[in-house]
Protein backbone atom coordinates (compact mmCIF):
# COMPACT_ATOMS: atom_id res chain seq x y z
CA UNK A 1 38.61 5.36 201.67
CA UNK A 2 35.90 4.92 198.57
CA UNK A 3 38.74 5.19 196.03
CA UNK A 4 40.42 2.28 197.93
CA UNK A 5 37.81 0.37 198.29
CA UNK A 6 37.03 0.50 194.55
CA UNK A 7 40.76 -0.74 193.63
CA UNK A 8 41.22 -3.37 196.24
CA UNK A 9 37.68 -5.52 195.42
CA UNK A 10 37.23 -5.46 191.48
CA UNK A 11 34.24 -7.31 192.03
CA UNK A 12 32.47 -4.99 193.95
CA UNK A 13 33.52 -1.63 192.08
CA UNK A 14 29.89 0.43 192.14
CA UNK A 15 28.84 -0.45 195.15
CA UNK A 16 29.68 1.99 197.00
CA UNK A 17 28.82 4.60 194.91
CA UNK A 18 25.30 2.65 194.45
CA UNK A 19 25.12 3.17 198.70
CA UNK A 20 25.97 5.93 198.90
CA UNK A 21 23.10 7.46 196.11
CA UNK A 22 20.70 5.18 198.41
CA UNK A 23 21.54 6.87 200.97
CA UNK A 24 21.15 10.45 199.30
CA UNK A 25 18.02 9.33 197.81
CA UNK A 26 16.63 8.13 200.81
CA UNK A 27 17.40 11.56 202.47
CA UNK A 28 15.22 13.16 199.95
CA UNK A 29 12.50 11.07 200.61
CA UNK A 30 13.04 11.91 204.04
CA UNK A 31 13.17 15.67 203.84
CA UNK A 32 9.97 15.07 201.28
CA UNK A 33 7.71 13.20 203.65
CA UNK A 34 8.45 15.41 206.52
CA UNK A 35 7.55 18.24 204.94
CA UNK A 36 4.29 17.01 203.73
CA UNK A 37 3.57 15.49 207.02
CA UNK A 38 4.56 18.41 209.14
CA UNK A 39 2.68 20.62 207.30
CA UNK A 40 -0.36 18.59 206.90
CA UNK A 41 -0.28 17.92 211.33
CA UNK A 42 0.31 21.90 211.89
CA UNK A 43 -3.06 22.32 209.55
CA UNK A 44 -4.91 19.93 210.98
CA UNK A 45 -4.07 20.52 214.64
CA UNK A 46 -5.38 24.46 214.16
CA UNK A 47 -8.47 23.21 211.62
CA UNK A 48 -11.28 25.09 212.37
CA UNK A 49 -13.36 22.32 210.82
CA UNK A 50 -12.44 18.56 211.70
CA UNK A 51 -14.93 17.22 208.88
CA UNK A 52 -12.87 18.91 206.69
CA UNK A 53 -9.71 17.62 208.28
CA UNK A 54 -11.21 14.06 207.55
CA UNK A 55 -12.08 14.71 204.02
CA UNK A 56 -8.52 16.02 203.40
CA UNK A 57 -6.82 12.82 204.96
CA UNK A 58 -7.40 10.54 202.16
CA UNK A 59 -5.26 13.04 199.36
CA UNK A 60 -3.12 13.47 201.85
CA UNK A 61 -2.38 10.05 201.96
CA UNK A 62 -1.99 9.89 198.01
CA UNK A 63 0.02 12.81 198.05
CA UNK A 64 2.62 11.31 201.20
CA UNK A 65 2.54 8.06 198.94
CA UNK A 66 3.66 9.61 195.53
CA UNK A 67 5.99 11.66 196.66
CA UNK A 68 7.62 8.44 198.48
CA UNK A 69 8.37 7.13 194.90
CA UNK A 70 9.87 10.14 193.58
CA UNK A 71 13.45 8.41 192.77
CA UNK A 72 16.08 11.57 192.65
CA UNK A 73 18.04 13.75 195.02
CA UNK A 74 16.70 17.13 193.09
CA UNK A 75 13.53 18.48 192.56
CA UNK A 76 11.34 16.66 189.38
CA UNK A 77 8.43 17.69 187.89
CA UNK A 78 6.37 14.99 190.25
CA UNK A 79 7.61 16.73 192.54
CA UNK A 80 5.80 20.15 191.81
CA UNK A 81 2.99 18.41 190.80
CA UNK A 82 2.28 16.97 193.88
CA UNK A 83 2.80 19.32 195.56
CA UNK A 84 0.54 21.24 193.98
CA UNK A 85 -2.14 18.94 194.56
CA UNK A 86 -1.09 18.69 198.18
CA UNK A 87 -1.57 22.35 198.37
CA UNK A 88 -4.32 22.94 196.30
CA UNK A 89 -6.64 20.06 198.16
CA UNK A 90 -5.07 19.11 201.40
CA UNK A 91 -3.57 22.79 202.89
CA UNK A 92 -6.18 25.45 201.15
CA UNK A 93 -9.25 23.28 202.22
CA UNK A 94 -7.72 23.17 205.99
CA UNK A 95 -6.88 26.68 206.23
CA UNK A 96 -10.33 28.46 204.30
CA UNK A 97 -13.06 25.88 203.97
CA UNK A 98 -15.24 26.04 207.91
CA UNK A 99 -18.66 24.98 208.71
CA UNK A 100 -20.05 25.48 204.86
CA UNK A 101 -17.80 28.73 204.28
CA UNK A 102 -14.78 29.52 202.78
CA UNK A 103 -13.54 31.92 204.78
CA UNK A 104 -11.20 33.80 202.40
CA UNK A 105 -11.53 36.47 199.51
CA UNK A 106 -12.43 34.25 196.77
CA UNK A 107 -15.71 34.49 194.56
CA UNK A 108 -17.37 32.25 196.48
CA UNK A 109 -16.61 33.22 200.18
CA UNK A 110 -20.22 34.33 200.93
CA UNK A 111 -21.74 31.30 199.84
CA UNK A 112 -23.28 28.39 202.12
CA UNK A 113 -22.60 24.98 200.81
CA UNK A 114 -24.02 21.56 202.31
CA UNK A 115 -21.83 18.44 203.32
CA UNK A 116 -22.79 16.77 200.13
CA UNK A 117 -21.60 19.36 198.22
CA UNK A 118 -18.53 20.10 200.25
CA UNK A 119 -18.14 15.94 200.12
CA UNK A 120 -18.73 15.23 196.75
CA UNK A 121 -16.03 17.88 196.02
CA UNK A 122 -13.67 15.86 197.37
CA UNK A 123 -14.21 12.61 195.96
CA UNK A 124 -14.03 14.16 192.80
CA UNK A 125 -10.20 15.11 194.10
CA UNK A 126 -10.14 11.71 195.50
CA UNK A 127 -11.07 9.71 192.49
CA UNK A 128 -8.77 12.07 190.32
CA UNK A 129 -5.81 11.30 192.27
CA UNK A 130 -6.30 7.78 193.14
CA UNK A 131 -6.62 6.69 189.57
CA UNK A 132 -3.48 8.66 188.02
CA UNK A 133 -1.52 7.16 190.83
CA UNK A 134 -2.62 3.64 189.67
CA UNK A 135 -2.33 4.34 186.02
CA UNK A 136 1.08 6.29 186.64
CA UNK A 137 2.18 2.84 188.35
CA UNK A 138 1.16 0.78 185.80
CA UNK A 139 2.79 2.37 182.97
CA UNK A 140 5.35 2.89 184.86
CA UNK A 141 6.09 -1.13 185.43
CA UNK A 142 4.25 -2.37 181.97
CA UNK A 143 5.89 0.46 179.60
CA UNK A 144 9.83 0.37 179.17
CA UNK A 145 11.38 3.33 179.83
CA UNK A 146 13.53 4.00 176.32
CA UNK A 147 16.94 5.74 176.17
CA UNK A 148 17.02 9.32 176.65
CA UNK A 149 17.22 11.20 173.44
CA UNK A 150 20.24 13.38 173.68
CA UNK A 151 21.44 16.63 171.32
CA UNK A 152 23.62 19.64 171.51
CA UNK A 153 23.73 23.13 170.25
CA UNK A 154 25.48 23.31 166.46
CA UNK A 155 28.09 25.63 166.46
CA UNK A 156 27.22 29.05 165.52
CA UNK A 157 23.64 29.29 166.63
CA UNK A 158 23.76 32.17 168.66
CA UNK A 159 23.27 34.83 166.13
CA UNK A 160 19.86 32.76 164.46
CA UNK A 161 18.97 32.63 168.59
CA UNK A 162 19.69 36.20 169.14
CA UNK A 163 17.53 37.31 165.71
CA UNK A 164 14.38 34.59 166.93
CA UNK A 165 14.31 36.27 170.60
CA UNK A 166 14.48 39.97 168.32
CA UNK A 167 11.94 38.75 166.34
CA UNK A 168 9.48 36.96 168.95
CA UNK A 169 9.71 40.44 171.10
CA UNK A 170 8.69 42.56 168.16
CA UNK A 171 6.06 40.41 167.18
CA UNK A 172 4.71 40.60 171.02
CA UNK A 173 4.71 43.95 170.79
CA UNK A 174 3.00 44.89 167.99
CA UNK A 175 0.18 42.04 169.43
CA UNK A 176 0.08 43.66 172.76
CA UNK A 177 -0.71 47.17 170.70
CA UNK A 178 2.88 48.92 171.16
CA UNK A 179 5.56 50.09 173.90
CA UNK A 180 2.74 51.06 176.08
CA UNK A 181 0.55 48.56 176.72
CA UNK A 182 3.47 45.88 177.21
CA UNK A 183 4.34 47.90 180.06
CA UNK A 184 1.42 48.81 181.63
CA UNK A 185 -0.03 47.31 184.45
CA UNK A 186 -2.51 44.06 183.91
CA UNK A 187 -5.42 46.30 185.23
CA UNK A 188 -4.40 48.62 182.49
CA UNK A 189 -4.30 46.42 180.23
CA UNK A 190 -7.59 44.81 180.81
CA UNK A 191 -9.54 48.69 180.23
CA UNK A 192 -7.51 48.63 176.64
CA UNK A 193 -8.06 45.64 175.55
CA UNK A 194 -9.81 43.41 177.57
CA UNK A 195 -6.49 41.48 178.62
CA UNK A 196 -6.61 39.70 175.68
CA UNK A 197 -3.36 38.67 174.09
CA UNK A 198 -4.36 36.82 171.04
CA UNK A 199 -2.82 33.84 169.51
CA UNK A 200 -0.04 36.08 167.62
CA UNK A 201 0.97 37.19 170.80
CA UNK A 202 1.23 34.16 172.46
CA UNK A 203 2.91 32.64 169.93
CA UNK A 204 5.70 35.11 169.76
CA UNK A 205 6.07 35.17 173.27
CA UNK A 206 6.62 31.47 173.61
CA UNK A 207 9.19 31.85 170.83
CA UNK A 208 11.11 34.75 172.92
CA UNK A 209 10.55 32.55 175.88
CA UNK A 210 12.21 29.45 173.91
CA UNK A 211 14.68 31.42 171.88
CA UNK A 212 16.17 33.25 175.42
CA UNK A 213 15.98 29.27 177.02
CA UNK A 214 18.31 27.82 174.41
CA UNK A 215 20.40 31.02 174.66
CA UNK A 216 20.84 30.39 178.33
CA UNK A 217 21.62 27.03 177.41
CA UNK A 218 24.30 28.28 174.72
CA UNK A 219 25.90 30.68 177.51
CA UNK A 220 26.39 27.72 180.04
CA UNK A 221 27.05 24.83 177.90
CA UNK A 222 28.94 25.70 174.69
CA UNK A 223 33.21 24.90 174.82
CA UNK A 224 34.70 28.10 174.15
CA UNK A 225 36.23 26.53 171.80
CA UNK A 226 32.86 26.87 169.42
CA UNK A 227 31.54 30.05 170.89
CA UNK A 228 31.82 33.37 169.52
CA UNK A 229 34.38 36.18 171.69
CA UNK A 230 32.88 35.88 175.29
CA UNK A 231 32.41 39.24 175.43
CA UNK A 232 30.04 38.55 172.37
CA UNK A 233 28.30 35.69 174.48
CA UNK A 234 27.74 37.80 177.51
CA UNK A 235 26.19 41.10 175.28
CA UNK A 236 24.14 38.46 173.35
CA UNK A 237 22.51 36.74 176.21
CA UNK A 238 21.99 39.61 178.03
CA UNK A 239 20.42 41.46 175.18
CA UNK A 240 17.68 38.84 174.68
CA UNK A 241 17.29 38.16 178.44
CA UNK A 242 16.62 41.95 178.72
CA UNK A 243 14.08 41.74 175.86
CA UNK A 244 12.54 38.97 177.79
CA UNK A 245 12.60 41.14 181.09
CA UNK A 246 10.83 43.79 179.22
CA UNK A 247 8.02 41.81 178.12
CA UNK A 248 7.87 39.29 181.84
CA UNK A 249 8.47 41.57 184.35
CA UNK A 250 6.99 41.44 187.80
CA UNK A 251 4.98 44.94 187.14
CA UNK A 252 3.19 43.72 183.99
CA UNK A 253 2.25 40.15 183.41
CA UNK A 254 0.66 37.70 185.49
CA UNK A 255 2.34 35.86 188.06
CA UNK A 256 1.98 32.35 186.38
CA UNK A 257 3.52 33.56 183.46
CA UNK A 258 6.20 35.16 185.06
CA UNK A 259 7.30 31.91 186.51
CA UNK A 260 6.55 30.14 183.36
CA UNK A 261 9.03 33.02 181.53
CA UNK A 262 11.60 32.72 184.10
CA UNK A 263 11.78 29.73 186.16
CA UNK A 264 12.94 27.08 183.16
CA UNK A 265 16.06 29.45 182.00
CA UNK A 266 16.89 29.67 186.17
CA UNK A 267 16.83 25.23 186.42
CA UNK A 268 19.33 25.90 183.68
CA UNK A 269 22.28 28.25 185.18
CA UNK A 270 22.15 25.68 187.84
CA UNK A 271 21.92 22.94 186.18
CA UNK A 272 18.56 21.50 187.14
CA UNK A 273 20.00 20.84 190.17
CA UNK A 274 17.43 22.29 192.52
CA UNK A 275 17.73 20.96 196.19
CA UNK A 276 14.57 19.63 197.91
CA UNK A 277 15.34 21.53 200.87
CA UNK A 278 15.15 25.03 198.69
CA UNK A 279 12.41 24.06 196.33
CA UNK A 280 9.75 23.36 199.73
CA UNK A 281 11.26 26.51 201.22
CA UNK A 282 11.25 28.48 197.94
CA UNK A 283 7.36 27.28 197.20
CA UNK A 284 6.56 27.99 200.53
CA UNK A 285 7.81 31.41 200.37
CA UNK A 286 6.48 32.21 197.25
CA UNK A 287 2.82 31.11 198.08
CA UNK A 288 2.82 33.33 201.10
CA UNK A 289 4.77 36.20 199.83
CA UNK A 290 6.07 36.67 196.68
CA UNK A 291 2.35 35.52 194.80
CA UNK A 292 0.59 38.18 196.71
CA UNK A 293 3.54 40.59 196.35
CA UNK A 294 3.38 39.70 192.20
CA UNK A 295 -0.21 40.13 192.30
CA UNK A 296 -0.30 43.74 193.03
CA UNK A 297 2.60 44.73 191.54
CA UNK A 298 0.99 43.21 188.50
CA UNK A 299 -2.30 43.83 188.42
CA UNK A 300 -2.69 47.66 189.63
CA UNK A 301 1.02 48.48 189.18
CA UNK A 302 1.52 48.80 192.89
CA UNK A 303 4.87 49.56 194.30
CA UNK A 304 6.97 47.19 195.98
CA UNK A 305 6.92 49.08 199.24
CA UNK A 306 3.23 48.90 198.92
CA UNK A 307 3.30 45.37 198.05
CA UNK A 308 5.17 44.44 200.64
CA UNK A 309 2.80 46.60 203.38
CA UNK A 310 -0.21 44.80 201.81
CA UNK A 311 1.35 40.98 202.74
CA UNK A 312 0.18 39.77 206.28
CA UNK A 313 3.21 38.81 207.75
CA UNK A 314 1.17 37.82 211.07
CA UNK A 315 -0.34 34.91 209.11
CA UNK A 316 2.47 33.57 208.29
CA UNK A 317 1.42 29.87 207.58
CA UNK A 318 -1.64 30.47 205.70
CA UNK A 319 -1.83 30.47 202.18
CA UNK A 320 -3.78 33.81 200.32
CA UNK A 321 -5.42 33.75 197.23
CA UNK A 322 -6.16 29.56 196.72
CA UNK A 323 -9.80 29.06 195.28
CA UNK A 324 -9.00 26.18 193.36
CA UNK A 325 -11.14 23.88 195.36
CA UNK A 326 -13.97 26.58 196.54
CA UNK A 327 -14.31 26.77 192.75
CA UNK A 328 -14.57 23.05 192.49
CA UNK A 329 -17.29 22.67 195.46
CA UNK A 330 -19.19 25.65 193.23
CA UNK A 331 -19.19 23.53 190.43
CA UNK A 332 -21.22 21.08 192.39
CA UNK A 333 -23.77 22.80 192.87
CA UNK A 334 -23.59 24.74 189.52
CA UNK A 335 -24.55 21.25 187.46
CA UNK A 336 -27.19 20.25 189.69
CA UNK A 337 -29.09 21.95 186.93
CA UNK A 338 -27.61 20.65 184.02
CA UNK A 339 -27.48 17.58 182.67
CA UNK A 340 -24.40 16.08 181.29
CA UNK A 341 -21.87 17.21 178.79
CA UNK A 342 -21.05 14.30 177.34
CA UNK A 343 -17.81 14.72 176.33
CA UNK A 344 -18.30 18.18 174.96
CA UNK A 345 -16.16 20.04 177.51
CA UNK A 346 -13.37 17.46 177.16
CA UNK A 347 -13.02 17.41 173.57
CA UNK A 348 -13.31 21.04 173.33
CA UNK A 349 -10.09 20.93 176.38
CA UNK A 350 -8.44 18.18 173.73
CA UNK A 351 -9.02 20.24 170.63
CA UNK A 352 -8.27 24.17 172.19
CA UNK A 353 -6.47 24.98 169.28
CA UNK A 354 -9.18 25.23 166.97
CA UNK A 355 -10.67 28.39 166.98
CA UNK A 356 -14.53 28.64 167.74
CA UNK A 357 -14.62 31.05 164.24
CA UNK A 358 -14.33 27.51 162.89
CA UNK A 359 -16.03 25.25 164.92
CA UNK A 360 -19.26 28.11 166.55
CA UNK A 361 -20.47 24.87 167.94
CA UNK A 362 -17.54 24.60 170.62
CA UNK A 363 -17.94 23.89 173.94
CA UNK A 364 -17.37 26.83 176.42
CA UNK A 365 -14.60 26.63 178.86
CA UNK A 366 -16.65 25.82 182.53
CA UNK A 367 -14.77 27.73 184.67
CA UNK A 368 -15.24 30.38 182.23
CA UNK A 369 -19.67 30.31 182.39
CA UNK A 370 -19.36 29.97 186.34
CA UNK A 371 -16.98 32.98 186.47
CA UNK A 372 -19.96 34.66 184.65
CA UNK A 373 -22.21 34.25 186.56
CA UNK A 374 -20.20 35.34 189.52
CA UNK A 375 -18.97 38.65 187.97
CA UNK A 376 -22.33 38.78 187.58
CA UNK A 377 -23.55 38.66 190.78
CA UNK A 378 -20.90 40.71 192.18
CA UNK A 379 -18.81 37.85 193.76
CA UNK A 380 -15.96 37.97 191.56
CA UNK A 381 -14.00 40.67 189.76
CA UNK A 382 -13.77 39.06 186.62
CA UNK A 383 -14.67 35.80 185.00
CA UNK A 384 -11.35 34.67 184.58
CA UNK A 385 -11.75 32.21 187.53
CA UNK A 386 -10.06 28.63 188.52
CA UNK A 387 -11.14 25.61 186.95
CA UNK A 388 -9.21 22.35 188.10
CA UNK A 389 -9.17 19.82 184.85
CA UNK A 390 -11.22 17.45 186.62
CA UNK A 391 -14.33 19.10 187.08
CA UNK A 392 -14.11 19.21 183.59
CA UNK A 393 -14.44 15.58 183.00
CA UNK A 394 -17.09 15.51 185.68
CA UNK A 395 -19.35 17.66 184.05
CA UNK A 396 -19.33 15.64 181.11
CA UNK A 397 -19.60 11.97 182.71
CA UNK A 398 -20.14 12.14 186.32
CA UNK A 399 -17.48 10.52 188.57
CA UNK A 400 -16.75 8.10 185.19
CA UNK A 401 -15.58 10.82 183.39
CA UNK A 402 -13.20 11.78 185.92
CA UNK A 403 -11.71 8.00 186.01
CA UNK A 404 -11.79 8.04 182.48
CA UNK A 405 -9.71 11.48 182.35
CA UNK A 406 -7.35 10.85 185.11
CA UNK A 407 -5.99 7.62 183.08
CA UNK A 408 -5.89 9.50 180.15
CA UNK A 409 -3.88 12.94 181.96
CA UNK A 410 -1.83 10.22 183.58
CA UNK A 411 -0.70 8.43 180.96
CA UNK A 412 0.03 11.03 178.88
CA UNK A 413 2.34 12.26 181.62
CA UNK A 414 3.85 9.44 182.14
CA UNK A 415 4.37 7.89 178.49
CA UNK A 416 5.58 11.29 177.02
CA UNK A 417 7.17 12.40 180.10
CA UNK A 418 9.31 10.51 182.44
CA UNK A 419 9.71 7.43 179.64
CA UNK A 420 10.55 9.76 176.99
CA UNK A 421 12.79 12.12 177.60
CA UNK A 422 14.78 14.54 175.39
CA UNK A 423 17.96 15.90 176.55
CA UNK A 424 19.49 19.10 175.08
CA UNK A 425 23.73 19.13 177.07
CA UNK A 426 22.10 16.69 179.49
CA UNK A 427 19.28 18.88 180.20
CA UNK A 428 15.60 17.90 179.51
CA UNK A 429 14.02 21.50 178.88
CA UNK A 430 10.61 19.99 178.47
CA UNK A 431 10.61 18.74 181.90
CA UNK A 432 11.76 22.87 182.98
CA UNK A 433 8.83 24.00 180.74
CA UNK A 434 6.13 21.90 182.15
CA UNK A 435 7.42 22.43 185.98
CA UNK A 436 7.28 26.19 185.33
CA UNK A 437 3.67 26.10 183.74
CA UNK A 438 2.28 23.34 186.22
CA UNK A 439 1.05 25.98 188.90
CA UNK A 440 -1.20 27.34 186.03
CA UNK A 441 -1.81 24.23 184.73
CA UNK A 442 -3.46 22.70 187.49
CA UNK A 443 -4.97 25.95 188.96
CA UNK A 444 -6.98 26.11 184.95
CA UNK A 445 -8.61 26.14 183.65
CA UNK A 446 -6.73 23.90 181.24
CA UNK A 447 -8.58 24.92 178.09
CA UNK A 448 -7.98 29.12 178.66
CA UNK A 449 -4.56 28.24 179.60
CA UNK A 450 -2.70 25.46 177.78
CA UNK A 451 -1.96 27.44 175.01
CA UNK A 452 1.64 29.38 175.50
CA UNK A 453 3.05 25.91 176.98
CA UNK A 454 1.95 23.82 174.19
CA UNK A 455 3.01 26.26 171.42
CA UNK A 456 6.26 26.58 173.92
CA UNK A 457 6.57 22.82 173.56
CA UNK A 458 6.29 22.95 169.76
CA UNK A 459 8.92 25.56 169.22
CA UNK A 460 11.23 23.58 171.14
CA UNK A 461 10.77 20.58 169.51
CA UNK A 462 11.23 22.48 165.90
CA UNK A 463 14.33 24.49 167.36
CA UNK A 464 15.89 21.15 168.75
CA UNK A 465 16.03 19.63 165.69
CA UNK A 466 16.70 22.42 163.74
CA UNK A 467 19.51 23.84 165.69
CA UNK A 468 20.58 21.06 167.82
CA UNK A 469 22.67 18.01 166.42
CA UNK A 470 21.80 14.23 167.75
CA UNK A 471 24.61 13.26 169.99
């Protein structure tokens, strides 16, 4: 019917192709919105705490209104950054934070906090995402979005691919301090070296990480006609995916990085085609289950039948192991005795790179001095706490440094992001990177834990021009 359509009335030959990807687009939204608002309504019916129901509503409404724009039938990077936020400061508060308490196992659960603090928490959320909306709009209408940038594989690349993955695993292993430690458990790991990977080790795993990515991207992608013998292609790719396995695996890293290792080379075999309808369901799964599951597995090298005994199943709604905000509503009242950074803990977030050998005078990461102070006291089992980006600017200027920070996170997202992409066989593996590393990017804090996706970022853009031709 389409196909005669299109023949019979040469003057109206896309349109409806151009209806019909309204239509599919305006499903999304659809499934998008109800999601978010069914969610939210469940939350807030069974909210222990109405005041906090009322301090959520406003984020919600930012969150309901951004993911409205989201133009796409597949899952984007906006969208797991807002939901992220939507999670992080609409769901957790709802389901933990009653009558001054956060009723969950976080560092801070057996602290009282007032309304003010609790309040002024939130319009530090509020502010945050407000203004990155309006700056994301702006740009978004003032700044021309320019023509993707688009390159393939050269022919041939496998075997420098295969020998970068080789190399970036030994490399990670001799950082880690040999066979051993790579595989042992994090809480292991943390008694033998303090959990500490170093930058060598970061760096070669992002180059494993990247290498095994454009591998993934040879295996799906290349004609046969300028591969090696299949049979070469399969042994290759499963070779450095094993490597990979060996040094990601559910039993010995953290759960971020996990996702971060694994999650761009999966948007690949299918294409980046991820459905909305799976990606809600597959967060929601993974928030409630698999995290928690990852967590112990990881951490104290727990079985999975044990992991799995651990999970409460009876909860099944509620959300474990989200301190994001209680850590944000700490801050509060951690800088009512300090006076202001001045920009010291954002340039030392801008400039994280620079080692504090060279530069002694470098701010300290914030999350890092509260989580401190909470080992410290026995609240938290190590200072490696959460840290949303901005409390950050807070801390330095009040609620002007966190407009001043939210235009400059959202432009930078926006002007290097969605109007300038760079597509390697129609895929832009930037946008996989940053989806995959967003959980841990917003979680923070951003200065202990930019790192591996920067460097990740760099290698990629090296590789692509090394190995890739412009198309």
């Amino acid at each position: 019917m389409i196909a005669a359509v299109n023949t019979g009335l040469r003057g109206l030959p896309e349109r409806p192709t151009v209806l019909r990807r309204h239509r599919l687009f305006a499903s999304a939204m659809l499934m998008r919105l109800a999601f978010f608002v069914g969610y939210y309504a469940l939350n807030a019916l069974f909210a222990a705490d109405k005041f906090v129901v009322a301090l959520t509503f406003p984020s919600f409404l930012i969150c309901c209104y951004n993911v409205s724009r989201i133009a796409g039938a597949y899952t984007t990077v906006e969208d797991m950054l807002w939901l992220l936020m939507f999670v992080f400061f609409v769901i957790a508060p709802c389901q933990t934070l009653s009558f001054g308490h956060f009723e969950n196992d976080g560092p801070v659960s057996g602290f009282f906090f007032t309304n003010g603090e609790i309040a002024t928490a939130f319009v530090i959320i509020f502010l945050f995402l407000l203004t990155a909306t309006v700056t994301s709009a702006l740009v978004g209408r003032l700044v021309p979005a320019s023509q993707p940038v688009r390159y393939r594989l050269k022919d041939n690349v496998l075997p420098v691919l295969l020998v970068l993955s080789v190399v970036g695993f030994a490399v990670f292993v001799v950082g880690q301090g040999g066979f051993g430690n790579v595989l042992a458990d994090r809480y292991s790991k943390e008694l033998s070296d303090d959990g500490a990977m170093g930058t060598a080790g970061a760096s070669a795993l992002a180059l494993l990480m990247v290498a095994c990515l454009l591998i993934s991207v040879h295996a799906k992608y290349m004609p046969y006609r300028q591969k090696a013998a299949p049979a070469v292609v399969a042994v290759s790719t499963c070779v450095a995916l094993a490597l990979l396995f060996v040094a990601q695996n559910p039993y010995n890293t953290a759960r971020f990085y996990f996702l971060i290792a694994w999650l761009p080379i999966a948007l690949v075999f299918i294409s980046g085609k991820l459905g909305i309808k799976t990606f809600y369901l597959g967060v929601l799964i993974g928030l409630v289950v698999l995290m928690p599951m990852l967590n112990l597995t990881s951490r104290s090298g727990a079985s999975l039948a044990e992991a799995i005994e651990a999970v409460d199943f009876a909860g099944v709604l509620t959300i474990p192991g989200l301190d994001v905000l209680d850590m944000l509503v700490y801050e509060v009242r951690y800088l009512e005795l300090s006076d202001f950074f001045w920009g010291g803990k954002t340039l030392g977030l801008m400039l994280f790179f620079v080692p504090r050998s060279l530069w002694p005078g470098k701010e300290t990461v914030l999350a890092g001095d509260m989580g401190v102070v909470l080992a410290d006291l026995g609240t938290a089992g190590t200072p490696n706490l959460s840290g949303f980006v901005a409390g950050d600017f807070y801390a330095d200027l009040g609620m002007i440094g966190v407009v001043i920070g939210a235009v400059m996170v959202s432009f930078l997202l926006t002007f290097f992001g969605t109007k300038r992409a760079i597509l390697v066989h129609g895929l832009d593996l930037r946008a996989f990177i940053f989806m995959a590393s967003a959980p841990i990017l917003v979680r923070g804090s951003l200065g202990a834990v930019i790192g591996l996706t920067f460097v990740e970022m760099v290698i990629l853009a090296v590789l692509t021009r090394v190995l890739c031709r412009r198309s």
